[in-house]
N, C-alpha and C. Protein backbone atom coordinates (compact mmCIF):
# COMPACT_ATOMS: atom_id res chain seq x y z
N UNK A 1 -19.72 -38.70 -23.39
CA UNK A 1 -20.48 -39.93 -23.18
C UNK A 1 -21.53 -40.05 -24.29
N UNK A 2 -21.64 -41.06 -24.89
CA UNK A 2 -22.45 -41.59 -26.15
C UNK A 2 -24.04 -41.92 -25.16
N UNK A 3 -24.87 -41.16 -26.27
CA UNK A 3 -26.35 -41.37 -25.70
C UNK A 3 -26.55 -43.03 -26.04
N UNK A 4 -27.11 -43.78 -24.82
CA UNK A 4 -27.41 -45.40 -25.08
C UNK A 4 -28.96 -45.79 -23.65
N UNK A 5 -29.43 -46.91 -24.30
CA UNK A 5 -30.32 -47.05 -23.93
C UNK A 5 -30.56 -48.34 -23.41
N UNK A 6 -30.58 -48.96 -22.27
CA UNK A 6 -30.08 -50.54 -22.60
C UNK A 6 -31.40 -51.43 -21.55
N UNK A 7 -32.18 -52.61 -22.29
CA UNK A 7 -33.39 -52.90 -21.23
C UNK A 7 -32.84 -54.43 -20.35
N UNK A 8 -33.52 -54.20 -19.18
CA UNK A 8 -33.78 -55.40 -18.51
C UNK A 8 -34.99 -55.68 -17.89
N UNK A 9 -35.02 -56.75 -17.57
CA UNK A 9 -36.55 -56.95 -17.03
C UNK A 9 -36.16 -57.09 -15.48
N UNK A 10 -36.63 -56.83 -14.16
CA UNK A 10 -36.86 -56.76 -12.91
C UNK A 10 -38.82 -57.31 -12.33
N UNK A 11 -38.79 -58.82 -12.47
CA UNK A 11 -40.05 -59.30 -11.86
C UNK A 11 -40.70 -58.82 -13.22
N UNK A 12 -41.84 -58.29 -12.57
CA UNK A 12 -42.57 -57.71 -13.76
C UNK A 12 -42.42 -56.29 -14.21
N UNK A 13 -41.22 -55.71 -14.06
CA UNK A 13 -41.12 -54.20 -14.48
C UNK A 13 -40.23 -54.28 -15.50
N UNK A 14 -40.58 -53.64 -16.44
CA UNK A 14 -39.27 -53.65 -17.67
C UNK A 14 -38.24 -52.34 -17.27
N UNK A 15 -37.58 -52.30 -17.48
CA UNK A 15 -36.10 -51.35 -17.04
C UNK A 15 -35.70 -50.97 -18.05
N UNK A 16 -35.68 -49.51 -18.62
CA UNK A 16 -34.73 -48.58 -19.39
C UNK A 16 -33.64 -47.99 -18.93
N UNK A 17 -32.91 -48.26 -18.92
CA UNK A 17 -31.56 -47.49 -18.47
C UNK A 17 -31.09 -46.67 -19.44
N UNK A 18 -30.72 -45.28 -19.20
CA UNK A 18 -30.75 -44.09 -19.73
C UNK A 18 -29.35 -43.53 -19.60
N UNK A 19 -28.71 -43.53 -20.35
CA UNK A 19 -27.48 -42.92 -20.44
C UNK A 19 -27.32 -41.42 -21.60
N UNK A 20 -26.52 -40.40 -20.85
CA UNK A 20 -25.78 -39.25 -21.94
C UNK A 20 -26.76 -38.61 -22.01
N UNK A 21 -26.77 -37.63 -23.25
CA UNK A 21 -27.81 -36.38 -23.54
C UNK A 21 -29.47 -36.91 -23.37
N UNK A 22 -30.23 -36.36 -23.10
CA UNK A 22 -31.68 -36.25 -23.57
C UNK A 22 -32.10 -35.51 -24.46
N UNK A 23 -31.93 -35.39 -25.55
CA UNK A 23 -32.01 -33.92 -26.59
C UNK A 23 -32.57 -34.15 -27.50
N UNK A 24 -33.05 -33.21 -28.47
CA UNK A 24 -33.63 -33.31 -29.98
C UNK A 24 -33.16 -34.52 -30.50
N UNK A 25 -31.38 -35.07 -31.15
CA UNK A 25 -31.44 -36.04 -31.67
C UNK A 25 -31.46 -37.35 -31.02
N UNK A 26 -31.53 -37.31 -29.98
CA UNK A 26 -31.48 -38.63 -29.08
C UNK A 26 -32.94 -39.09 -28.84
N UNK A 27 -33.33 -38.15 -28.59
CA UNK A 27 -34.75 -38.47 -28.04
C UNK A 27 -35.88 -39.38 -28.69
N UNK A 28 -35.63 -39.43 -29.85
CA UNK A 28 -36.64 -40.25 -30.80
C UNK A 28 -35.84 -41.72 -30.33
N UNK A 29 -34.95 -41.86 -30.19
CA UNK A 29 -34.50 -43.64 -29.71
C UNK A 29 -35.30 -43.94 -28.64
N UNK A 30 -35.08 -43.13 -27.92
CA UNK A 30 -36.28 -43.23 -26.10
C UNK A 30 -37.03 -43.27 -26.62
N UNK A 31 -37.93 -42.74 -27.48
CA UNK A 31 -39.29 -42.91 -27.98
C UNK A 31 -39.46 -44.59 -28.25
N UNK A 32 -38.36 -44.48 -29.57
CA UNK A 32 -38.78 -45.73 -30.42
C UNK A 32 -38.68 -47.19 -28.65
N UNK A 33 -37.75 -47.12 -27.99
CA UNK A 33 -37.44 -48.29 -27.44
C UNK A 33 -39.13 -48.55 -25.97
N UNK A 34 -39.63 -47.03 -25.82
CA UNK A 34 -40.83 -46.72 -25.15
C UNK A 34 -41.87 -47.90 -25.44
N UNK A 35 -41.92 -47.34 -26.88
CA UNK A 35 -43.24 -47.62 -27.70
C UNK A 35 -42.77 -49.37 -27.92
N UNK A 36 -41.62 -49.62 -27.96
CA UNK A 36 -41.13 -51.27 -28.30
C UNK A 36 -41.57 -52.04 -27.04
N UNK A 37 -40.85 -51.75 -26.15
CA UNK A 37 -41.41 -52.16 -24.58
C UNK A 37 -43.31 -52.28 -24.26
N UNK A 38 -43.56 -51.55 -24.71
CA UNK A 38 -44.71 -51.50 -24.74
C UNK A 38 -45.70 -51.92 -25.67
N UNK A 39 -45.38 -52.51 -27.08
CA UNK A 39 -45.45 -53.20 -27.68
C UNK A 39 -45.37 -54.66 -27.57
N UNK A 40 -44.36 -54.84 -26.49
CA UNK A 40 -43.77 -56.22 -26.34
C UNK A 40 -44.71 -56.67 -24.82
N UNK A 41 -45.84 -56.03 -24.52
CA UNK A 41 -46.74 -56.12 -23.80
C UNK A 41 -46.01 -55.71 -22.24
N UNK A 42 -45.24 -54.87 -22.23
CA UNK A 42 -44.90 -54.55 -20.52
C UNK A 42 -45.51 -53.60 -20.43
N UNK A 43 -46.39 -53.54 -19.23
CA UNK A 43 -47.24 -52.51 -18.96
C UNK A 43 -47.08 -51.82 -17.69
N UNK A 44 -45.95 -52.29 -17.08
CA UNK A 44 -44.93 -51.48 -15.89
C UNK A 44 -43.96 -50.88 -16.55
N UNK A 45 -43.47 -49.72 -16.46
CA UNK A 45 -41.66 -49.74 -16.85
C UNK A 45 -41.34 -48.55 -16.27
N UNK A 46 -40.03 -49.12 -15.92
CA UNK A 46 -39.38 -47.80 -15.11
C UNK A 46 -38.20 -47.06 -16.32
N UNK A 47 -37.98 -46.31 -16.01
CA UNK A 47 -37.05 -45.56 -16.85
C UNK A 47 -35.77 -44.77 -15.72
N UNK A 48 -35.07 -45.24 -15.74
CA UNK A 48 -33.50 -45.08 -14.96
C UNK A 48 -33.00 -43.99 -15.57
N UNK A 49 -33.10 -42.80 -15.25
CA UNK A 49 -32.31 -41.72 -16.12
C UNK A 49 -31.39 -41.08 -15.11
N UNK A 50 -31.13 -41.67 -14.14
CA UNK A 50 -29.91 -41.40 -13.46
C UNK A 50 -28.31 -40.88 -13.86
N UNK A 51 -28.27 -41.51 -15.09
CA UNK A 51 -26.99 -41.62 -16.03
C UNK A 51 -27.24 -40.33 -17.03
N UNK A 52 -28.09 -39.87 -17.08
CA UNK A 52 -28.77 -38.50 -18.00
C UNK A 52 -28.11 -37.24 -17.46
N UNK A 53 -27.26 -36.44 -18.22
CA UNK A 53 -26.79 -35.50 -17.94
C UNK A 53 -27.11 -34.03 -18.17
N UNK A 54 -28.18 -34.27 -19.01
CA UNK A 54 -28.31 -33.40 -20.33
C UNK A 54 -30.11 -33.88 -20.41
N UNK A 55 -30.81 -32.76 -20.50
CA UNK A 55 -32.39 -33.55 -20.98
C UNK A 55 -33.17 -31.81 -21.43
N UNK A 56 -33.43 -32.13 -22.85
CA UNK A 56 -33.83 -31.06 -23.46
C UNK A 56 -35.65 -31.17 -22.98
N UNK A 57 -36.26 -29.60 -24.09
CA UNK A 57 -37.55 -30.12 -24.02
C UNK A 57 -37.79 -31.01 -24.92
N UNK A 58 -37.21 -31.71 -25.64
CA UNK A 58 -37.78 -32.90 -26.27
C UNK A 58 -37.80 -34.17 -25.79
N UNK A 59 -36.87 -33.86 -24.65
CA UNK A 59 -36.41 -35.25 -23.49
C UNK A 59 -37.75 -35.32 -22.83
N UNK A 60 -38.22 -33.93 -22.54
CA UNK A 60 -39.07 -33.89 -21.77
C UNK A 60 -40.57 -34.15 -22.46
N UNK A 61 -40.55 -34.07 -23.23
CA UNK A 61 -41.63 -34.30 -24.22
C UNK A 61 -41.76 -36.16 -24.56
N UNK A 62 -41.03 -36.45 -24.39
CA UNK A 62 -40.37 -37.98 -24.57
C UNK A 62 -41.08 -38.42 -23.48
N UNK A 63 -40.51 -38.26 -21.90
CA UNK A 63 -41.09 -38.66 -21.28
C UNK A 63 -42.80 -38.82 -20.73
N UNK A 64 -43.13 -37.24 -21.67
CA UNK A 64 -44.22 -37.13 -21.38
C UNK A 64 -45.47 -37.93 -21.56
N UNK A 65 -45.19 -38.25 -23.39
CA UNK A 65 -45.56 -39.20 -24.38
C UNK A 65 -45.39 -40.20 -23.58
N UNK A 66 -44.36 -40.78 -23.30
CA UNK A 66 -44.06 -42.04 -22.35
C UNK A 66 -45.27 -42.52 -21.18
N UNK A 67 -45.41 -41.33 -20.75
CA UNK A 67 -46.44 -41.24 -19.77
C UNK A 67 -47.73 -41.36 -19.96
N UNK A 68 -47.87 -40.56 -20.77
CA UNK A 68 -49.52 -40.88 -22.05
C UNK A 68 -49.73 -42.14 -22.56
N UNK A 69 -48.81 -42.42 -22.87
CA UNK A 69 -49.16 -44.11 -23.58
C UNK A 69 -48.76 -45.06 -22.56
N UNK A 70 -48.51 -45.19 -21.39
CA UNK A 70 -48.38 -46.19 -20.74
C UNK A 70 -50.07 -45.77 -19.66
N UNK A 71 -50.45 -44.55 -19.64
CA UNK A 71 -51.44 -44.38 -19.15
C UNK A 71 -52.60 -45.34 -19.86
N UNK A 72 -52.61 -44.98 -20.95
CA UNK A 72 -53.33 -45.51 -21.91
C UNK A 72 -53.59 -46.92 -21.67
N UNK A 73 -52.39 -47.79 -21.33
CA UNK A 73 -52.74 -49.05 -20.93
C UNK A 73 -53.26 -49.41 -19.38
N UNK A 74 -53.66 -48.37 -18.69
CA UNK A 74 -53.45 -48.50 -17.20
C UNK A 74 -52.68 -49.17 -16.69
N UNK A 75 -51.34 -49.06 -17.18
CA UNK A 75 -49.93 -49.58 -16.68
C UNK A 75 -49.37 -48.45 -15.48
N UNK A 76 -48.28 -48.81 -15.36
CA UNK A 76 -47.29 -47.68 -14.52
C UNK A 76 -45.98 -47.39 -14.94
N UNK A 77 -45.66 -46.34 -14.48
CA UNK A 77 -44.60 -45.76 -14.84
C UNK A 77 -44.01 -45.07 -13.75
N UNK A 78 -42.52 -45.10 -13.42
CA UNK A 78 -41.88 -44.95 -12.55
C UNK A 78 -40.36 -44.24 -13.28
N UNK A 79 -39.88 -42.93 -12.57
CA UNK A 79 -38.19 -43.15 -13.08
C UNK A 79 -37.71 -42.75 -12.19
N UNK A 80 -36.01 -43.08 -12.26
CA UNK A 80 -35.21 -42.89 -11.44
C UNK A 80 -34.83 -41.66 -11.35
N UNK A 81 -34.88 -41.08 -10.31
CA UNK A 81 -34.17 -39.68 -10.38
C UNK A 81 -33.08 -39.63 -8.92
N UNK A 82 -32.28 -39.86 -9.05
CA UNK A 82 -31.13 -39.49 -7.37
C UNK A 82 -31.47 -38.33 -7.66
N UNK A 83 -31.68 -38.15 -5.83
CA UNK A 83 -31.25 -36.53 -5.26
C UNK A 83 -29.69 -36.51 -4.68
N UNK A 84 -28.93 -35.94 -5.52
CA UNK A 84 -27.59 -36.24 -4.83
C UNK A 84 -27.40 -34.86 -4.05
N UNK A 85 -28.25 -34.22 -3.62
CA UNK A 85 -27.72 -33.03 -2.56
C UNK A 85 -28.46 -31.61 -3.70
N UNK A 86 -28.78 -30.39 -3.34
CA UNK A 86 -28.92 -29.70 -3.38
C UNK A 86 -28.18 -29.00 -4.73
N UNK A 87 -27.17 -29.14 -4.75
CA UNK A 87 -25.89 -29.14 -5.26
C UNK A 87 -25.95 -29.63 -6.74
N UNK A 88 -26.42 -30.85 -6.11
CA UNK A 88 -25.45 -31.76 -7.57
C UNK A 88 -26.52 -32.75 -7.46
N UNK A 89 -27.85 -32.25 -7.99
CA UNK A 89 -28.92 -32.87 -8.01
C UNK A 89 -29.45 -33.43 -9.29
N UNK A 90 -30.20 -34.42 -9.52
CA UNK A 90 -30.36 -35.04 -11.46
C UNK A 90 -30.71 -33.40 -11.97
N UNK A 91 -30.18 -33.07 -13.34
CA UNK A 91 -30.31 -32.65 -14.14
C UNK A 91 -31.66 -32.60 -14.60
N UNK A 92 -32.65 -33.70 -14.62
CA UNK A 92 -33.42 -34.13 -15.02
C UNK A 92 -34.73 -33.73 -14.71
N UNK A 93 -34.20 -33.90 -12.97
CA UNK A 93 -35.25 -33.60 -12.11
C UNK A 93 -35.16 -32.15 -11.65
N UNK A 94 -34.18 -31.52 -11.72
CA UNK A 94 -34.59 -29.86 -11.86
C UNK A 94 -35.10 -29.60 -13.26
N UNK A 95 -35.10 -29.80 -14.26
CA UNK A 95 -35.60 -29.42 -15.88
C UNK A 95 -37.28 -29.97 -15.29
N UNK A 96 -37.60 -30.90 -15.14
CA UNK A 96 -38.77 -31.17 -14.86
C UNK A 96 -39.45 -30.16 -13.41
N UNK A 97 -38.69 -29.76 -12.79
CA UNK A 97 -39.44 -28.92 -11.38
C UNK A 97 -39.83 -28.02 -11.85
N UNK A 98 -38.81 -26.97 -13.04
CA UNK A 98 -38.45 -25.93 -13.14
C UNK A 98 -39.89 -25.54 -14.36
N UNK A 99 -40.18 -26.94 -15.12
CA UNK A 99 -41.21 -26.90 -15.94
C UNK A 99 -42.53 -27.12 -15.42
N UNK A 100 -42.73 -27.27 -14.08
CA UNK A 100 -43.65 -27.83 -13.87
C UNK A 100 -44.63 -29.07 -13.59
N UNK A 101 -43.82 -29.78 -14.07
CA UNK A 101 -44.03 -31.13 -14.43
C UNK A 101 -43.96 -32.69 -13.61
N UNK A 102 -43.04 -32.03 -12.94
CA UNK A 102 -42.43 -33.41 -12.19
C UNK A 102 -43.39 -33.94 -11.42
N UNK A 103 -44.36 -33.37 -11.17
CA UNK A 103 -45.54 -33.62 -10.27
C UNK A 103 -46.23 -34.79 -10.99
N UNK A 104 -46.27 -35.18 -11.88
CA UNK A 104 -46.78 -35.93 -13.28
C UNK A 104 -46.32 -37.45 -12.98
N UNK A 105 -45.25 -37.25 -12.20
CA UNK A 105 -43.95 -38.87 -12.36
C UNK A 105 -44.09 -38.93 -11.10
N UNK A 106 -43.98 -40.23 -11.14
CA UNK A 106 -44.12 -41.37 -10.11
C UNK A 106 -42.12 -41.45 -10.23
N UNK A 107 -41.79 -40.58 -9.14
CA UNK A 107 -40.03 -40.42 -9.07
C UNK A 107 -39.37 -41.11 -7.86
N UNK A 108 -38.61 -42.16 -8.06
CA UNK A 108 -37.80 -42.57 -7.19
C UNK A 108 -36.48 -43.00 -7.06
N UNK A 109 -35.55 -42.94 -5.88
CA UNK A 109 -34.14 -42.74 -5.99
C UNK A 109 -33.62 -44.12 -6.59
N UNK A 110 -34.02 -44.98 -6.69
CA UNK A 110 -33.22 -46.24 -7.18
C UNK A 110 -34.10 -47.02 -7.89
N UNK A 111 -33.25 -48.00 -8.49
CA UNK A 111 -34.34 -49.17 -9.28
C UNK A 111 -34.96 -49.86 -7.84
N UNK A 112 -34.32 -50.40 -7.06
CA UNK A 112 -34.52 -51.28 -5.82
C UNK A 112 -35.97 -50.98 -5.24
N UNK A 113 -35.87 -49.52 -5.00
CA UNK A 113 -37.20 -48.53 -3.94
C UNK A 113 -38.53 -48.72 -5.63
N UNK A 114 -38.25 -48.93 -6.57
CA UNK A 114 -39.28 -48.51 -7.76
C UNK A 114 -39.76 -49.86 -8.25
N UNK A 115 -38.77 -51.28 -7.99
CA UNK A 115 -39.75 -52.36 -7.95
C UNK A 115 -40.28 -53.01 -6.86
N UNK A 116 -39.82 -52.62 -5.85
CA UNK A 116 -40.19 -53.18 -4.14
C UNK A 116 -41.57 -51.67 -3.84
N UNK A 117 -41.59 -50.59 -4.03
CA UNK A 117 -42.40 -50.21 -3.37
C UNK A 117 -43.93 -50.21 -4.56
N UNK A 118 -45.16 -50.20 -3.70
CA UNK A 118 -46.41 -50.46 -4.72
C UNK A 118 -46.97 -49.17 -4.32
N UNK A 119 -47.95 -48.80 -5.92
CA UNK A 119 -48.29 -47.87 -5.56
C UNK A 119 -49.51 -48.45 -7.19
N UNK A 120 -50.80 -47.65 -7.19
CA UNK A 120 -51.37 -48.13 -8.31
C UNK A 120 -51.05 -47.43 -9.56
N UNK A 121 -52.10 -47.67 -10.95
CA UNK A 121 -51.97 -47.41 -12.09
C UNK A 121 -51.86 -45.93 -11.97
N UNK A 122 -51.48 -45.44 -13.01
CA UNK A 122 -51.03 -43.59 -13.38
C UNK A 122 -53.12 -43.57 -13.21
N UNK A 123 -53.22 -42.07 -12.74
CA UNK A 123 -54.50 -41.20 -12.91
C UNK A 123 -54.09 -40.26 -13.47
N UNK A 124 -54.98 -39.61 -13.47
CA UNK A 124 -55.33 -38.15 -14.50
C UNK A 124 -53.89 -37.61 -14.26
């Protein structure tokens, strides 16, 4: 599966949809399309990495940055993570447990639950 990145808008949340690796060479596109979105004045955005199979520490570093600069605007930030069972759970979201981190993200199972439910701007 080819790493791709594709946006939509939902109300006022901009939508990244996240497909294939998260890795060293991929990861600077997530960056660049981050920093574009956010440029283009959306100061909500969720990031769908549901489709993510694969997420290095630079994926994770990606998101992190992601997180820093949308803080920065006292925007929000939200991503998708399915729990599909114990088993066969996001990739994503064990790399992030396992680092520590996940505590950081505002994580929820679908786009649906991440523009319907409110919650305020990122804190510390």
């Amino acid at each position: 599966m080819a790493f791709k990145v594709t946006g939509v808008e939902q109300g006022e949340w901009a939508v990244l949809r996240v497909s294939g690796e998260l890795d060293l060479m991929t990861s600077p596109v997530l960056r660049q399309r981050v920093h574009d979105v956010v440029a283009e004045g959306h100061h909500s955005l969720i990031l769908d990495l549901s489709e993510v199979f694969f997420c290095d520490s630079s994926g994770v570093g990606v998101l992190i940055a992601a997180r820093r600069l949308i803080r920065s605007c006292q925007g929000r930030l939200r991503l998708i993570l399915p729990d599909r069972g114990a088993d066969e759970g996001s990739h994503v979201n064990r790399v992030l447990g396992a680092l520590g981190v996940r505590r950081l993200f505002d994580v929820r199972p679908d786009v649906v639950s991440a523009v319907t439910d409110e919650a305020g701007p990122l804190s510390a």
